[in-house]
N, C-alpha and C. Protein backbone atom coordinates (compact mmCIF):
# COMPACT_ATOMS: atom_id res chain seq x y z
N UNK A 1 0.84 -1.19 0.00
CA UNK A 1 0.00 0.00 0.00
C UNK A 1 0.89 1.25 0.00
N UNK A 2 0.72 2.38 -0.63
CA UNK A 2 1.08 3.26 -1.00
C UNK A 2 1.85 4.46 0.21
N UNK A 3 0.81 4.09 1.25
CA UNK A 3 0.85 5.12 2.54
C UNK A 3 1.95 4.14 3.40
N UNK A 4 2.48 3.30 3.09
CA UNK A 4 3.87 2.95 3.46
C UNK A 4 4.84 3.20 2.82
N UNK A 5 4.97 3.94 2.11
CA UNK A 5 6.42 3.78 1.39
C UNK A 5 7.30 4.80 1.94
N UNK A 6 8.64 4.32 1.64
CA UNK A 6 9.66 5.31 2.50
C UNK A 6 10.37 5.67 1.59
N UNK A 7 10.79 5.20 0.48
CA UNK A 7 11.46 5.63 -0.40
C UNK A 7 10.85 5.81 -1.72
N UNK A 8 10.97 6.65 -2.35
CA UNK A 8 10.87 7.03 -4.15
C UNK A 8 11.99 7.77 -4.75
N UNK A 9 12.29 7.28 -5.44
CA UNK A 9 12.87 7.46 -6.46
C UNK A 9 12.63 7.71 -8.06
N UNK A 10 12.87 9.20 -8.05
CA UNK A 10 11.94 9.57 -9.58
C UNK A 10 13.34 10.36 -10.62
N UNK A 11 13.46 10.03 -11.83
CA UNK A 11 14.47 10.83 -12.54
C UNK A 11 13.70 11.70 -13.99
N UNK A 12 13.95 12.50 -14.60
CA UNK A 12 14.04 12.93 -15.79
C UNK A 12 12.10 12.66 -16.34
N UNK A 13 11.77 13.73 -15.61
CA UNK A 13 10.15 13.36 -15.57
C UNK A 13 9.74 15.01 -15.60
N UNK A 14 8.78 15.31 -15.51
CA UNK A 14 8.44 16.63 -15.44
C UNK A 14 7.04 16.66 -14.05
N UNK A 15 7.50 17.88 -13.22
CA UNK A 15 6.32 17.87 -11.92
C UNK A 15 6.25 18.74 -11.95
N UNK A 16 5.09 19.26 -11.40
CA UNK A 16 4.17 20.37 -10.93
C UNK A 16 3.94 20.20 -9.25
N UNK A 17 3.66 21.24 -8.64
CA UNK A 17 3.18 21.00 -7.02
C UNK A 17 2.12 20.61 -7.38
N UNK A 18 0.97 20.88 -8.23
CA UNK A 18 -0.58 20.67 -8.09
C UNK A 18 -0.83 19.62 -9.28
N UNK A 19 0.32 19.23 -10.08
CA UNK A 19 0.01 17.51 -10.61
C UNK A 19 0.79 16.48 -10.55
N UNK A 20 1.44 16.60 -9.31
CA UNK A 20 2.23 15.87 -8.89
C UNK A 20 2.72 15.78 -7.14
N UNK A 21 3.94 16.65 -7.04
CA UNK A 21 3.96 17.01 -5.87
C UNK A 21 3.01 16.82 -4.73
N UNK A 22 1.41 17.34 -4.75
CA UNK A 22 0.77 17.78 -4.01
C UNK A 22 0.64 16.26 -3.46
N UNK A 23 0.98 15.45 -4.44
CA UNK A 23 -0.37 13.58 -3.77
C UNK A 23 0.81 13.35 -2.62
N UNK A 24 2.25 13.60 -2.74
CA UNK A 24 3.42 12.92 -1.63
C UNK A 24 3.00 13.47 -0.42
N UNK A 25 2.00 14.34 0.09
CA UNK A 25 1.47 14.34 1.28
C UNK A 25 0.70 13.28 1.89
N UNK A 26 0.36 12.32 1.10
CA UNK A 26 -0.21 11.40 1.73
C UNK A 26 0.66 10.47 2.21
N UNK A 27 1.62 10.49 2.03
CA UNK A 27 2.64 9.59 2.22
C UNK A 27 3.20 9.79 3.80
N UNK A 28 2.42 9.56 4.93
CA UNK A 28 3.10 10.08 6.62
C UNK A 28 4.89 9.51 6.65
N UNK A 29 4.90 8.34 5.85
CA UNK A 29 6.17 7.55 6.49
C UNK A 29 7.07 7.53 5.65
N UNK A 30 7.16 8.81 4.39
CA UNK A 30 8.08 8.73 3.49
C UNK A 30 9.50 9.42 4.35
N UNK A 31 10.39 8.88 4.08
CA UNK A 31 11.35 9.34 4.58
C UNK A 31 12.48 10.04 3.25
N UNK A 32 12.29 9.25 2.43
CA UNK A 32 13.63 9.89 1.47
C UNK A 32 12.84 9.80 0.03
N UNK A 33 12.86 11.01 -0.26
CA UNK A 33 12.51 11.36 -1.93
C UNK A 33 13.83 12.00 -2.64
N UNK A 34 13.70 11.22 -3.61
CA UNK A 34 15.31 11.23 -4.59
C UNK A 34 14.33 11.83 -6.80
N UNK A 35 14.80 12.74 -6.59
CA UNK A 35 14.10 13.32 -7.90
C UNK A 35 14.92 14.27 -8.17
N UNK A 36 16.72 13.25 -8.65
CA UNK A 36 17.68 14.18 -9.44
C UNK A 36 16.99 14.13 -10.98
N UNK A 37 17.62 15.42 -11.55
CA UNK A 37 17.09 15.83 -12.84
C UNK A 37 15.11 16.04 -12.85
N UNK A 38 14.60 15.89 -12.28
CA UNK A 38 13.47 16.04 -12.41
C UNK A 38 13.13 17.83 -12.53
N UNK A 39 12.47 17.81 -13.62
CA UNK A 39 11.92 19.61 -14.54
C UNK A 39 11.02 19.60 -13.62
N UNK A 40 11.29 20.87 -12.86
CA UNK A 40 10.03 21.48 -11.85
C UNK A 40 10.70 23.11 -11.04
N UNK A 41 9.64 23.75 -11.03
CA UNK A 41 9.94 24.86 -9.82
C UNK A 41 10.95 24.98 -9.00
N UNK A 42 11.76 25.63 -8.81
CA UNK A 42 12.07 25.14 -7.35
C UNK A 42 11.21 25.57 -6.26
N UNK A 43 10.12 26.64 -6.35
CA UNK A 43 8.94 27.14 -5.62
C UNK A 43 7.85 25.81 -4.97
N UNK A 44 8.28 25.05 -6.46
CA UNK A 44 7.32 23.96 -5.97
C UNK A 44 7.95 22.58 -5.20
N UNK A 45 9.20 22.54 -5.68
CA UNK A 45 10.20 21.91 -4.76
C UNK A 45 10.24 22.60 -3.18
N UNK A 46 10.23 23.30 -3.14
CA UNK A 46 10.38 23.92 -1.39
C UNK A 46 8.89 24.41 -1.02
N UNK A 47 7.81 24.15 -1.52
CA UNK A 47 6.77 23.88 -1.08
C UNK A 47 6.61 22.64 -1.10
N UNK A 48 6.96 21.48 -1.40
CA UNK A 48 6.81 19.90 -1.19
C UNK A 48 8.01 19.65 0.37
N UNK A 49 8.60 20.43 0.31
CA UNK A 49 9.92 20.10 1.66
C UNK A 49 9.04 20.40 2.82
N UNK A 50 8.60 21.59 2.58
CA UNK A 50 7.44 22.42 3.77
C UNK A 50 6.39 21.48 4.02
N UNK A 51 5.69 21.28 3.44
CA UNK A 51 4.65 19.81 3.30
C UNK A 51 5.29 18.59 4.05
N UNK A 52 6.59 18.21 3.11
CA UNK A 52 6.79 17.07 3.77
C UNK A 52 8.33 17.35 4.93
N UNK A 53 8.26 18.14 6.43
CA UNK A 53 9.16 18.00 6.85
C UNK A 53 10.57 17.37 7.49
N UNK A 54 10.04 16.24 8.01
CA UNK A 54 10.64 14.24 8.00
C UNK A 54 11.04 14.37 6.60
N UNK A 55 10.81 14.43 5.76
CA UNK A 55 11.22 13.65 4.45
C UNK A 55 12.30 14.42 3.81
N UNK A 56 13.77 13.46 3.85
CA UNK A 56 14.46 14.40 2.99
C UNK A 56 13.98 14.33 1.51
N UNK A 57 14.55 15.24 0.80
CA UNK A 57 13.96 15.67 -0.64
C UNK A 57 15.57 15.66 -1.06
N UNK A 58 15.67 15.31 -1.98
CA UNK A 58 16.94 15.37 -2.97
C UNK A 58 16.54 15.49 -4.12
N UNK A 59 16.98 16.95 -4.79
CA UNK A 59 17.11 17.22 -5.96
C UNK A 59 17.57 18.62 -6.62
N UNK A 60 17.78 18.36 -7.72
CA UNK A 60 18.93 19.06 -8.39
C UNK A 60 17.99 19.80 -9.36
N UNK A 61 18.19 21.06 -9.64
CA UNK A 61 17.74 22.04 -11.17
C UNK A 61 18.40 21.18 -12.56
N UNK A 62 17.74 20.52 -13.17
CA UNK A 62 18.61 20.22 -14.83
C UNK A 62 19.27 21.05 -15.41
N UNK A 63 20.13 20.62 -16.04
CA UNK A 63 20.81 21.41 -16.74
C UNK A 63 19.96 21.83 -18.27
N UNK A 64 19.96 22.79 -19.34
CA UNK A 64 19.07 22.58 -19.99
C UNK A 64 19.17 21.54 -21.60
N UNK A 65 20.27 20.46 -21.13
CA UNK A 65 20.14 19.79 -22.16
C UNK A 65 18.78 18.43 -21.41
N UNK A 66 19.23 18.46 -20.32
CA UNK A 66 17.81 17.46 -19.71
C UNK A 66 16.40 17.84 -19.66
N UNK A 67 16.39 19.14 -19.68
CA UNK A 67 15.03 20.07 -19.98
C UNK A 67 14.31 19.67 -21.39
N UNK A 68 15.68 20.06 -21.97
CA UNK A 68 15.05 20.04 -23.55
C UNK A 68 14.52 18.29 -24.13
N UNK A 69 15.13 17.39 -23.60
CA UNK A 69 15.36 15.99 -23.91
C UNK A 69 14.16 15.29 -22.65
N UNK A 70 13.63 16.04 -21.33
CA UNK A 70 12.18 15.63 -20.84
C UNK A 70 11.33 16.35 -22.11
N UNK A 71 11.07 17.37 -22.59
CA UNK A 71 9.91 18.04 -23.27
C UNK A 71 10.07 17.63 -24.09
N UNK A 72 10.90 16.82 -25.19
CA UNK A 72 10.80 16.19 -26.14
C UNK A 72 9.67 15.11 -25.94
N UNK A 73 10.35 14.71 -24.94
CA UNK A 73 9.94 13.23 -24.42
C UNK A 73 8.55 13.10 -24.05
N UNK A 74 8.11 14.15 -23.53
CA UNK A 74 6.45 14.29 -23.16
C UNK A 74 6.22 15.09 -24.61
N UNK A 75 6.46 15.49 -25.63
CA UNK A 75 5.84 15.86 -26.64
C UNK A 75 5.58 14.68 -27.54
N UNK A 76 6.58 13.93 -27.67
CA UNK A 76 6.15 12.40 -28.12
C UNK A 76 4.97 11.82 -27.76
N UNK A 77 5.37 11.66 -26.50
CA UNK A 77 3.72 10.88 -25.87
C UNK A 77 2.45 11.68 -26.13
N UNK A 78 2.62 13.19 -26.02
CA UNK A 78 1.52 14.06 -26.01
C UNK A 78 0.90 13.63 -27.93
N UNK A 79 1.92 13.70 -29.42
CA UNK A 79 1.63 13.25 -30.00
C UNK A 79 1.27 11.94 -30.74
N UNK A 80 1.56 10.87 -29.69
CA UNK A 80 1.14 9.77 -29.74
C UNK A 80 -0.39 9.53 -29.23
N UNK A 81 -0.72 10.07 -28.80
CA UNK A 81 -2.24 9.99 -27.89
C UNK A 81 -3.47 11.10 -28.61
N UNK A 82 -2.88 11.41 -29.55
CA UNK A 82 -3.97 12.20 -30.72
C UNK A 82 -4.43 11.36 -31.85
């Protein structure tokens, strides 16, 4: 079940606080979130730390060749699903 997990581990994905971020509050017993390279805020990154205080958060700003090579990557899928 979901509301146990202690660890996640997410890479080279794209998040939002409000389509993503926001659900790891349900998580009471997460202890370590690992989301190097992951495209997001950092507004919304240090509003997920605030949320989740126990939980370390690890992650890094991409550089923008990983930026460009996630939005590829969700533009694919986005034109695959038309």
């Amino acid at each position: 079940m979901w509301t146990r997990q202690e660890e996640i581990h997410l890479t080279e994905t794209w998040l939002t606080y409000g389509r993503g971020f926001v659900h790891l509050k349900k998580l009471p017993k997460l202890q370590l979130l690992s989301i190097p390279n992951v495209v997001a805020e950092p507004a919304d990154v240090e509003r997920l730390k605030s949320d989740l205080p126990k939980t370390k958060v690890v992650w890094n700003l991409p550089d923008e060749a990983n930026v460009a090579r996630t939005r590829q990557a969700f533009e694919r899928v986005r034109a695959q699903k038309k």
